[in-house]
C-alpha atoms as a PDB file:
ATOM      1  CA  UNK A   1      -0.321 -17.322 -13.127  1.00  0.00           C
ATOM      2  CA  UNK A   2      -1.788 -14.459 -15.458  1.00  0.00           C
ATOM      3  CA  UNK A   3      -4.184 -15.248 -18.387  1.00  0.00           C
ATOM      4  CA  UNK A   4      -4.073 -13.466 -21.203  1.00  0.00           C
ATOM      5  CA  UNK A   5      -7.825 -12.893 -20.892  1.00  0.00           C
ATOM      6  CA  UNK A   6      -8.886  -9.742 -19.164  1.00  0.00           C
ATOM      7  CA  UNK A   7     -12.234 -11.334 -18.098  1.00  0.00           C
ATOM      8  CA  UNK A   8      -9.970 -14.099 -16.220  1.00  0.00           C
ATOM      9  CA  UNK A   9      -7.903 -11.564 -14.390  1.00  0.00           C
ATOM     10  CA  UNK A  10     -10.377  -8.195 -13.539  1.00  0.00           C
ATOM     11  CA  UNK A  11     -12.492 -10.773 -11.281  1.00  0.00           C
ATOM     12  CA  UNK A  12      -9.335 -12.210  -9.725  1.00  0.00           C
ATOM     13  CA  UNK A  13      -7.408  -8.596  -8.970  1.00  0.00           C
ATOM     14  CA  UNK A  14     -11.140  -7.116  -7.925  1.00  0.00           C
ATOM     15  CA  UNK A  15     -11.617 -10.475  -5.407  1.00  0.00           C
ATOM     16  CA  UNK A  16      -8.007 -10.271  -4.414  1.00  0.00           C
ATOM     17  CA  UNK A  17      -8.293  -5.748  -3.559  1.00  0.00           C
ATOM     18  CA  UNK A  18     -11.506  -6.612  -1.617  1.00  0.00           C
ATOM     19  CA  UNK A  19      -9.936  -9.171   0.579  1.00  0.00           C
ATOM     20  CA  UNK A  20      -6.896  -7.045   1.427  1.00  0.00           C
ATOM     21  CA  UNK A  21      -9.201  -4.392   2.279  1.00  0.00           C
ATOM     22  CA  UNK A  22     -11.112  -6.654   4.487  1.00  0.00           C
ATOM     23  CA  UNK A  23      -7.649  -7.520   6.353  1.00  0.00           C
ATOM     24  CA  UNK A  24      -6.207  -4.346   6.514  1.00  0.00           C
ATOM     25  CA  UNK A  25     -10.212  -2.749   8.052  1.00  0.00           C
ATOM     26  CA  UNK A  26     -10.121  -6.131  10.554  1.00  0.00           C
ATOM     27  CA  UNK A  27      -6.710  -4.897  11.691  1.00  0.00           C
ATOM     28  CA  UNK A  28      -7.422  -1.330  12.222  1.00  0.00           C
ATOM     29  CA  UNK A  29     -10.673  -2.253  13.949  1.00  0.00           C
ATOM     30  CA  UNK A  30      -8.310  -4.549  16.775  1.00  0.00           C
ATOM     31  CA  UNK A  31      -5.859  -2.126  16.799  1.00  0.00           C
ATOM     32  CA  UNK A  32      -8.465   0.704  17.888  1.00  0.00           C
ATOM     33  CA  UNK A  33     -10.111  -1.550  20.294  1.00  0.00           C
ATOM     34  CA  UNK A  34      -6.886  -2.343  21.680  1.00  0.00           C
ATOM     35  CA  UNK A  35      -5.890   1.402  22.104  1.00  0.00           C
ATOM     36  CA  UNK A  36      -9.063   2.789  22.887  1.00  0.00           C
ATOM     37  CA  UNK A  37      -8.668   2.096  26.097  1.00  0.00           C
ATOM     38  CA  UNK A  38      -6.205   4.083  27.003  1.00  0.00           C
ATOM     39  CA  UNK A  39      -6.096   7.209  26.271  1.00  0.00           C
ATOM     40  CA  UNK A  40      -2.775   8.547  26.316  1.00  0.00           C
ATOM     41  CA  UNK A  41      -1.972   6.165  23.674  1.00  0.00           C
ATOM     42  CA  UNK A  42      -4.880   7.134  21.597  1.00  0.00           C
ATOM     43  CA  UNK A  43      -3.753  10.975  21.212  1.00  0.00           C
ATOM     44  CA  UNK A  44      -0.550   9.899  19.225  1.00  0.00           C
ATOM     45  CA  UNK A  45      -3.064   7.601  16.760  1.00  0.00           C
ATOM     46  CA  UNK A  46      -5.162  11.049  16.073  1.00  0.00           C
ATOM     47  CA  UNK A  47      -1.842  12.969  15.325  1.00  0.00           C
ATOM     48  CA  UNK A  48      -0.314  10.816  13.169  1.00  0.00           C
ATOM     49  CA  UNK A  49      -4.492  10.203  11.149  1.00  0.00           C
ATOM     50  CA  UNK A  50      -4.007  13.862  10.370  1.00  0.00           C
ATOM     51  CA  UNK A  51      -0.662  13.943   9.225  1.00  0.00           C
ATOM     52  CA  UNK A  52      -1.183  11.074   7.079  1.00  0.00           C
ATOM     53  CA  UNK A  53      -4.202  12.604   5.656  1.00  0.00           C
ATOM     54  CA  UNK A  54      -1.670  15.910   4.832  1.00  0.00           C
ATOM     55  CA  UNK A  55       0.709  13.556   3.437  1.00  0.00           C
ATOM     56  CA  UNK A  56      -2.070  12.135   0.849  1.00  0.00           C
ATOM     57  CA  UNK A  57      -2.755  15.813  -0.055  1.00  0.00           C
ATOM     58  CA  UNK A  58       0.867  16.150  -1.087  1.00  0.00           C
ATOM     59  CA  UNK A  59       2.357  16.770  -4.894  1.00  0.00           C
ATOM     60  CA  UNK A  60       3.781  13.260  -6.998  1.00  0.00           C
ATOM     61  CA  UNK A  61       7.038  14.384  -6.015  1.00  0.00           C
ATOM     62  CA  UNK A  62       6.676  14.737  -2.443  1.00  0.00           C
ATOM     63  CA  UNK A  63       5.055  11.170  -2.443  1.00  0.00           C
ATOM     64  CA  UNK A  64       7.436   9.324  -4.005  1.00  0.00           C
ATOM     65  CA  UNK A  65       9.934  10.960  -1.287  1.00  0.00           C
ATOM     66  CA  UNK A  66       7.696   9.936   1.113  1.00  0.00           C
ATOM     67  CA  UNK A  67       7.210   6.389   0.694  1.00  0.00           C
ATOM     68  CA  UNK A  68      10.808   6.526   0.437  1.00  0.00           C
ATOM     69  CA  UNK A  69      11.100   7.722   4.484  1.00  0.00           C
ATOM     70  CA  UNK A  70       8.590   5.320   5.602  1.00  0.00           C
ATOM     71  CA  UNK A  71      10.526   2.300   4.159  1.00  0.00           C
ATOM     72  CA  UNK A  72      14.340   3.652   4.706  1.00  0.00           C
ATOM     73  CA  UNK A  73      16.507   1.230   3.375  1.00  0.00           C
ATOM     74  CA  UNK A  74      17.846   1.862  -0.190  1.00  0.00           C
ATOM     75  CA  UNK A  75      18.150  -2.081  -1.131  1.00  0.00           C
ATOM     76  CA  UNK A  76      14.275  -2.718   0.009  1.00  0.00           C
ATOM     77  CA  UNK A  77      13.416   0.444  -1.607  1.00  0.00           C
ATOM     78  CA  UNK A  78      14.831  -0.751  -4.859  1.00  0.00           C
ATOM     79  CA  UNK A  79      12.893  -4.027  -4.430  1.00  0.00           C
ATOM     80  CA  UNK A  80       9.466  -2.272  -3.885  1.00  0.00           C
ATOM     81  CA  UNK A  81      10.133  -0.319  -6.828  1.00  0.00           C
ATOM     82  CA  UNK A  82      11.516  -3.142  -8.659  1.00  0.00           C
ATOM     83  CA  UNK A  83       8.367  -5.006  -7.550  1.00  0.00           C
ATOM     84  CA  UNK A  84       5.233  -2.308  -8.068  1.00  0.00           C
ATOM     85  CA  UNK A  85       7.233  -1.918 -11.851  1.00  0.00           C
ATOM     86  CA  UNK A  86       6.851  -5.314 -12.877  1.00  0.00           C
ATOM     87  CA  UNK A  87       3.190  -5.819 -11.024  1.00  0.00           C
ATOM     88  CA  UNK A  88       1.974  -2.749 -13.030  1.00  0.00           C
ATOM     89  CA  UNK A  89       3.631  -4.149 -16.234  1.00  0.00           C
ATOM     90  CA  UNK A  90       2.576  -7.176 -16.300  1.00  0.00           C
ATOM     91  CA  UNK A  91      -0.898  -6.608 -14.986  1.00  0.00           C
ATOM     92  CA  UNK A  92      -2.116  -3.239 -16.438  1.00  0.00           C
ATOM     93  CA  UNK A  93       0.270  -2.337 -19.211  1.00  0.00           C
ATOM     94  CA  UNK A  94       0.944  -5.413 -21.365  1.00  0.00           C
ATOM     95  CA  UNK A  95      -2.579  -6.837 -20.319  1.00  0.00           C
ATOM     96  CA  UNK A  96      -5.012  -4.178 -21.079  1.00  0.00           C
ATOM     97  CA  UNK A  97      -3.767  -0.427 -20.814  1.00  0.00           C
ATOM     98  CA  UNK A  98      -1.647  -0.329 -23.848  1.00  0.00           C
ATOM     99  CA  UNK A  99      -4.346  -1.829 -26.229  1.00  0.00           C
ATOM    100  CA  UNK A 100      -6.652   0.965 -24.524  1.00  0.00           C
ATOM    101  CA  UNK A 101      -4.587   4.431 -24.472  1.00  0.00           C
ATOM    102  CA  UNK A 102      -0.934   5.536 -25.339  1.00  0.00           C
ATOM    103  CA  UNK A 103      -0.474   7.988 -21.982  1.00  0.00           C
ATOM    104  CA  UNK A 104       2.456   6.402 -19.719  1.00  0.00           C
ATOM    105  CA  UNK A 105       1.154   8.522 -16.805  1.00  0.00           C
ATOM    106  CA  UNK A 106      -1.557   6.516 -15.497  1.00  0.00           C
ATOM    107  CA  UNK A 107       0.992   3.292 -14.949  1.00  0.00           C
ATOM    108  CA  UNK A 108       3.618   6.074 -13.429  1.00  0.00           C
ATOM    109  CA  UNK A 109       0.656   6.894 -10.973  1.00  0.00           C
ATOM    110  CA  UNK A 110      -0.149   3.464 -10.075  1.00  0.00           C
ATOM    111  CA  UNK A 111       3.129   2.532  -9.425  1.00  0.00           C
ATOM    112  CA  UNK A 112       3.655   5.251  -6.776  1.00  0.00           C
ATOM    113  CA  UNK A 113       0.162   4.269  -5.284  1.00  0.00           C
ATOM    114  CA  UNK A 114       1.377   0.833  -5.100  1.00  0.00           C
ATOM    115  CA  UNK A 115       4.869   1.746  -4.137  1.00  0.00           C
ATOM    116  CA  UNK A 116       2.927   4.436  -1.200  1.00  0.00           C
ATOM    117  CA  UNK A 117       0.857   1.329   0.410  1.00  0.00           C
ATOM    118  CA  UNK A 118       4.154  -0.575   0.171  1.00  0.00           C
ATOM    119  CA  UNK A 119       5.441   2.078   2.301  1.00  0.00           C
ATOM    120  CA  UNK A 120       3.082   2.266   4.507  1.00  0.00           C
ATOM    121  CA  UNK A 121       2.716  -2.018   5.030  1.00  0.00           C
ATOM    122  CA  UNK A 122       6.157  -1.607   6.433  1.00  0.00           C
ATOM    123  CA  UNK A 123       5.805   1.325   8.433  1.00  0.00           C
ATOM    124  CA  UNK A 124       2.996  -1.555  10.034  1.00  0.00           C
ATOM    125  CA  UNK A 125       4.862  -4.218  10.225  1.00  0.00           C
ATOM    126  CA  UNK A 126       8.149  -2.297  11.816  1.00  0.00           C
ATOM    127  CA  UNK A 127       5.382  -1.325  14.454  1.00  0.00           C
ATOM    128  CA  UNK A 128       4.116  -4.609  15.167  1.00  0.00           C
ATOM    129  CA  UNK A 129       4.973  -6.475  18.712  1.00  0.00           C
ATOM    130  CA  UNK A 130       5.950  -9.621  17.923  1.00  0.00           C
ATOM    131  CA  UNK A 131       6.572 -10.852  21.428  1.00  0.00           C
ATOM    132  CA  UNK A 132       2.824 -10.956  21.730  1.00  0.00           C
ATOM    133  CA  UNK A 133       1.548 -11.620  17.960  1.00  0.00           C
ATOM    134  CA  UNK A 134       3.669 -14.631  18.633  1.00  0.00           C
ATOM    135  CA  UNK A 135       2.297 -15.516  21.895  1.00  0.00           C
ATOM    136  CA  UNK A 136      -0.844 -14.825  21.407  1.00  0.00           C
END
């Protein structure tokens, strides 16, 4: 459902960034009230903010390795990459990028910041408990 009019799709990608945002920020917010009161549990959350933020701070290479631990499983890791290749393509490249510049790096970035938060959504979701998001 892309148009081949940029001024179609930048509002619709900007519209559809800001509401993930707003999901992912509602989430952390619950899962920090949820955790805040006890404190044991909290500790762990503070460890794993600052190795995160190390992680961020790491080379290309290292990230791409990284996203690759967080997901572990070759035939999902395929699909993400699979996935993020033909998002960026069809969204950046073909649309607007390749009219714009001739560097292939940018899209090679993007796709490992797309494939990184793919990562890091299932690094969420393998932590979520589902006996009480489904009772709830």
């Amino acid at each position: 459902m892309t148009s081949s009019s940029v001024w179609f799709n930048l509002p619709f990608a900007t519209a559809l960034i800001i509401l993930l945002r707003y999901i992912s920020l509602d989430y952390d917010l619950r899962r920090k009230s949820t955790t805040s009161t006890d404190q044991d549990i909290s500790r762990p959350l503070v460890k794993t903010k600052s190795t995160e933020l190390k992680k961020v701070l790491l080379t290309e290479k290292d990230e791409k390795s990284d996203w690759r631990s967080k997901v572990n499983s070759p035939p999902v890791e395929a699909a993400f990459e699979q996935f993020s290749r033909h998002l960026v393509t069809e969204w950046v490249t073909d649309l607007w990028y390749s009219r714009v510049t001739p560097d292939k790096e940018g899209p090679e970035e993007l796709i490992a910041v797309v494939n990184t938060v793919l990562g890091e959504i299932s690094v969420r979701a393998r932590n979520v408990d589902l006996i009480s998001l489904l009772t709830r």
